[in-house]
Protein backbone atom coordinates (compact mmCIF):
# COMPACT_ATOMS: atom_id res chain seq x y z
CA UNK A 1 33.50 -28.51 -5.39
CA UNK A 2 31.10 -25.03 -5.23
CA UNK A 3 29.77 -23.83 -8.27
CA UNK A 4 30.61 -20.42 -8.73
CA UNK A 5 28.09 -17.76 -9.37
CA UNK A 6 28.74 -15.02 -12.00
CA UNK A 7 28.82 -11.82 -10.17
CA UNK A 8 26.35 -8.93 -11.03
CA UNK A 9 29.14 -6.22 -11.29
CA UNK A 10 29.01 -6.08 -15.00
CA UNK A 11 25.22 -5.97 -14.65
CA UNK A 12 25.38 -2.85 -12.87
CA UNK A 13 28.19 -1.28 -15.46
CA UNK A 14 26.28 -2.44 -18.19
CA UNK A 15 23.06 -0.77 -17.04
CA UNK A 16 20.86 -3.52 -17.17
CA UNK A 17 20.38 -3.50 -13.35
CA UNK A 18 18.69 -0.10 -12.85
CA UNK A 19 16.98 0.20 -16.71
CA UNK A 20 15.43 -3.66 -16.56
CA UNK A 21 15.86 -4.87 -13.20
CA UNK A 22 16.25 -4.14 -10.22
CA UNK A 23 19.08 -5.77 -7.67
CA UNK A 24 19.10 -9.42 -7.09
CA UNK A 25 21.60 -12.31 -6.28
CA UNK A 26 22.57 -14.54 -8.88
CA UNK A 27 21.24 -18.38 -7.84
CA UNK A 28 21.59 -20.19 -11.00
CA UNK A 29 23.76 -20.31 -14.40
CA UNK A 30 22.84 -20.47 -18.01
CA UNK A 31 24.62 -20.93 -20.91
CA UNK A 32 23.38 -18.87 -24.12
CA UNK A 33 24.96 -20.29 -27.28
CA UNK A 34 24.29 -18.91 -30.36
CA UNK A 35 24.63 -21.44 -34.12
CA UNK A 36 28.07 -20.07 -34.32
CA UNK A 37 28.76 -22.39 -30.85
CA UNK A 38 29.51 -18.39 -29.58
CA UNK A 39 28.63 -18.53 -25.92
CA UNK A 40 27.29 -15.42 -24.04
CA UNK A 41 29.05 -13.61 -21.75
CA UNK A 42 28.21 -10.19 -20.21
CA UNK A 43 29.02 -7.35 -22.13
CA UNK A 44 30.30 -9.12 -25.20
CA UNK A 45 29.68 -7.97 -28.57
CA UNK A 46 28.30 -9.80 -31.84
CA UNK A 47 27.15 -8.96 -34.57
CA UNK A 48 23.40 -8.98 -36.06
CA UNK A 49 24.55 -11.97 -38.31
CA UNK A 50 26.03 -14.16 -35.75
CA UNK A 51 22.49 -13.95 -33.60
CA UNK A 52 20.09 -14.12 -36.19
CA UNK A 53 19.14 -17.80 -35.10
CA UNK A 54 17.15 -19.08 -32.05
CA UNK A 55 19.76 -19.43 -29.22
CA UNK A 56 20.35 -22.93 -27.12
CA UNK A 57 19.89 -22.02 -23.76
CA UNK A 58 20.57 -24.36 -20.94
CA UNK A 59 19.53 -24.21 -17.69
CA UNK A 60 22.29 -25.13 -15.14
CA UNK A 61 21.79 -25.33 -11.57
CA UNK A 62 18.00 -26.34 -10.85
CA UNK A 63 16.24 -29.37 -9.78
CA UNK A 64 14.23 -31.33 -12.47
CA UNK A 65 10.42 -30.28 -10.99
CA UNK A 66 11.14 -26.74 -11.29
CA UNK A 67 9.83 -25.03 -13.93
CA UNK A 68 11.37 -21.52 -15.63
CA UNK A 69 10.49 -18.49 -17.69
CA UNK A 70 12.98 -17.00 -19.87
CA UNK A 71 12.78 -13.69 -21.15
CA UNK A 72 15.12 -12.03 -24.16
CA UNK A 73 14.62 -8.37 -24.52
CA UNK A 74 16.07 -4.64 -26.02
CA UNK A 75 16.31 -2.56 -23.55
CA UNK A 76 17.03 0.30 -25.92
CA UNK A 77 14.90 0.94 -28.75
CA UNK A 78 14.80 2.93 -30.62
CA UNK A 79 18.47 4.45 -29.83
CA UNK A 80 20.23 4.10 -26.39
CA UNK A 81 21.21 7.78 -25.85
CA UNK A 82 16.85 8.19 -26.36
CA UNK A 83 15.10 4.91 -26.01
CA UNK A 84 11.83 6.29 -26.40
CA UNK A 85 10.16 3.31 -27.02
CA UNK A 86 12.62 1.45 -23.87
CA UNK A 87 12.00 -2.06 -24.18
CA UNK A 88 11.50 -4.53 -26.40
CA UNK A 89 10.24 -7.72 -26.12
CA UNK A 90 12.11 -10.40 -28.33
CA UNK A 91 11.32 -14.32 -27.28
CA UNK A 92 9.69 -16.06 -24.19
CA UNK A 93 9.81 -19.31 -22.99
CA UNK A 94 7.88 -20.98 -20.29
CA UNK A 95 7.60 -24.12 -18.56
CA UNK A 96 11.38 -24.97 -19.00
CA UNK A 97 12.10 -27.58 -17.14
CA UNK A 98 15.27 -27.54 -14.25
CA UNK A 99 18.64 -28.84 -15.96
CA UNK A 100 17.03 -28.97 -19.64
CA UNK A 101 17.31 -26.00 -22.52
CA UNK A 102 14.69 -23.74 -23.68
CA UNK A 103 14.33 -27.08 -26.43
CA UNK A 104 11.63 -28.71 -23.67
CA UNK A 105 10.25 -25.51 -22.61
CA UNK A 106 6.83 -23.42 -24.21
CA UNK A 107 7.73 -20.78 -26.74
CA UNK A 108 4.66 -18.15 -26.08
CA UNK A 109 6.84 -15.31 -28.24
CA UNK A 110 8.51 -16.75 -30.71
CA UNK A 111 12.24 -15.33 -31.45
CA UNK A 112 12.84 -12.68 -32.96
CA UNK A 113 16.38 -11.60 -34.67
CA UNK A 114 18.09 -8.45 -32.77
CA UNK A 115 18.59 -5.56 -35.89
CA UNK A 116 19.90 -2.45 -33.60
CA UNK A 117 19.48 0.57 -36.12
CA UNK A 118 21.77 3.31 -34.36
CA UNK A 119 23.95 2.90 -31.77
CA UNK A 120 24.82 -0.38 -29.64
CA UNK A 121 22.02 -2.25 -28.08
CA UNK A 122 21.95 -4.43 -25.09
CA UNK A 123 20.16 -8.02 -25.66
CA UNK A 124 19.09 -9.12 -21.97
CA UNK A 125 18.45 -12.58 -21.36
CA UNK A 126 16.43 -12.75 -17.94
CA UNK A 127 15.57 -16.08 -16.31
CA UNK A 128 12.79 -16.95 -13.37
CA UNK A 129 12.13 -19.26 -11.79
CA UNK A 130 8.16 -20.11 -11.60
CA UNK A 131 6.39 -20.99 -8.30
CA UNK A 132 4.71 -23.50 -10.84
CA UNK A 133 3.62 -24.45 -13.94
CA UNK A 134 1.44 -22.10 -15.47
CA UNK A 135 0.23 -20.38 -18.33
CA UNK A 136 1.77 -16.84 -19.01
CA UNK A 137 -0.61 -13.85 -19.53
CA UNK A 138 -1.21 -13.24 -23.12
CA UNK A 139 0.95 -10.21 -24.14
CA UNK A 140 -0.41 -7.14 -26.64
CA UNK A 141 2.44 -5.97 -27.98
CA UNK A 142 6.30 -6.50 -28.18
CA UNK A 143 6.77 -2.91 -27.97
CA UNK A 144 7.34 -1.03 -24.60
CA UNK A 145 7.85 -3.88 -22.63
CA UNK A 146 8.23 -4.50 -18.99
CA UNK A 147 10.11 -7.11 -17.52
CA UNK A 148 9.25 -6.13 -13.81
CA UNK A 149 5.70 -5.55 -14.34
CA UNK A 150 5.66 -8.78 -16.18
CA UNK A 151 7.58 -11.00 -13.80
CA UNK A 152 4.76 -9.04 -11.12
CA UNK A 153 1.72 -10.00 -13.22
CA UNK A 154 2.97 -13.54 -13.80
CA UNK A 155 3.87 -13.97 -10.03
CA UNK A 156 7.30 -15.01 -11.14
CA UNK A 157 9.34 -12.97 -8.17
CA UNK A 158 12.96 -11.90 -8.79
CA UNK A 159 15.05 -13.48 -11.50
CA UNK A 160 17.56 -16.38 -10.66
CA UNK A 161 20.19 -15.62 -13.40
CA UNK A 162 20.64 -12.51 -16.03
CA UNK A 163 23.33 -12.58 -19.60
CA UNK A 164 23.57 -9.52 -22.17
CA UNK A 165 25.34 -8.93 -24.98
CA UNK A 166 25.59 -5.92 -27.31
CA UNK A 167 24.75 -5.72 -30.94
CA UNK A 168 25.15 -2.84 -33.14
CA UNK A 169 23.68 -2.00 -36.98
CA UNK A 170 26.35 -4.30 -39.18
CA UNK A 171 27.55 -2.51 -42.20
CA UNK A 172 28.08 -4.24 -45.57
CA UNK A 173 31.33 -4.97 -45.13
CA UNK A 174 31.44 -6.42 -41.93
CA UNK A 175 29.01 -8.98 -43.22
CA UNK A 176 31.87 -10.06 -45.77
């Protein structure tokens, strides 16, 4: 039976293609599962409170000896209608091994929890697949982030899979 591979439609109406990357086909699938056993899908919405743990990511779809980068950014700090600041960087993880989780993999930027202040926010979770295992180059700031320079400068090529999900500021009594 053929695996089916998500199509990038909603990555193009969700923006992410065109403000973080730029067009590539989908090769692989992972599943993004936040403590509240939520899964990711495209375009979904939770709140601050439901992703305020590290996610489980697994890696479906590659061999054991190849090795992956994940990304997890914010494409629209500080508010989407003006995201001065564009991205922002929230976790990487190297060296994840083909049909494992981010579990086996090297955390170089640790998580850190999505808190959108206006507006709703797009949380992009961008995998690659590495030509081989290496180390990633030391970043200086979270802030202003760019996932195609980086994938350049880490010679990591296009990505093999992309998820989002939205987030917006959670009031008081949505955290009830």
């Amino acid at each position: 039976m053929a695996r089916s591979i998500m199509s990038s439609e909603p990555l193009v109406v969700g923006r992410v293609i065109g403000d973080v990357l730029d067009s590539f086909t989908q090769s692989m699938e992972i599943c993004v599962f936040y403590s509240n056993n939520k899964q990711v899908f495209n375009g979904h919405e939770f709140f601050p409170s439901a992703v305020a743990t590290k996610p489980r990511v697994a890696i479906q779809g590659g061999e054991l000896r190849s090795f992956f980068t994940l990304i997890m950014t914010d494409p629209d700090v500080s508010r989407p209608s003006d995201p001065y600041l564009r991205v922002h960087l929230h976790w990487i993880v190297t060296d994840i091994p083909g049909t494992t989780d981010t579990t086996f993999g090297k955390e170089i930027v640790s998580y850190e929890i999505p808190m959108p202040n206006i507006g709703i926010h797009r949380f992009v979770f961008v995998l690659f697949k590495q030509k081989r295992r290496q180390s990633v180059n030391p970043l200086s700031s979270r802030d202003q982030f760019n996932t195609r320079a980086f994938a350049i400068d880490n010679d990591l090529g296009l990505p093999v899979v992309v998820v989002y999900f939205n987030a917006q500021k959670e009031t008081a009594a949505r955290r009830r």
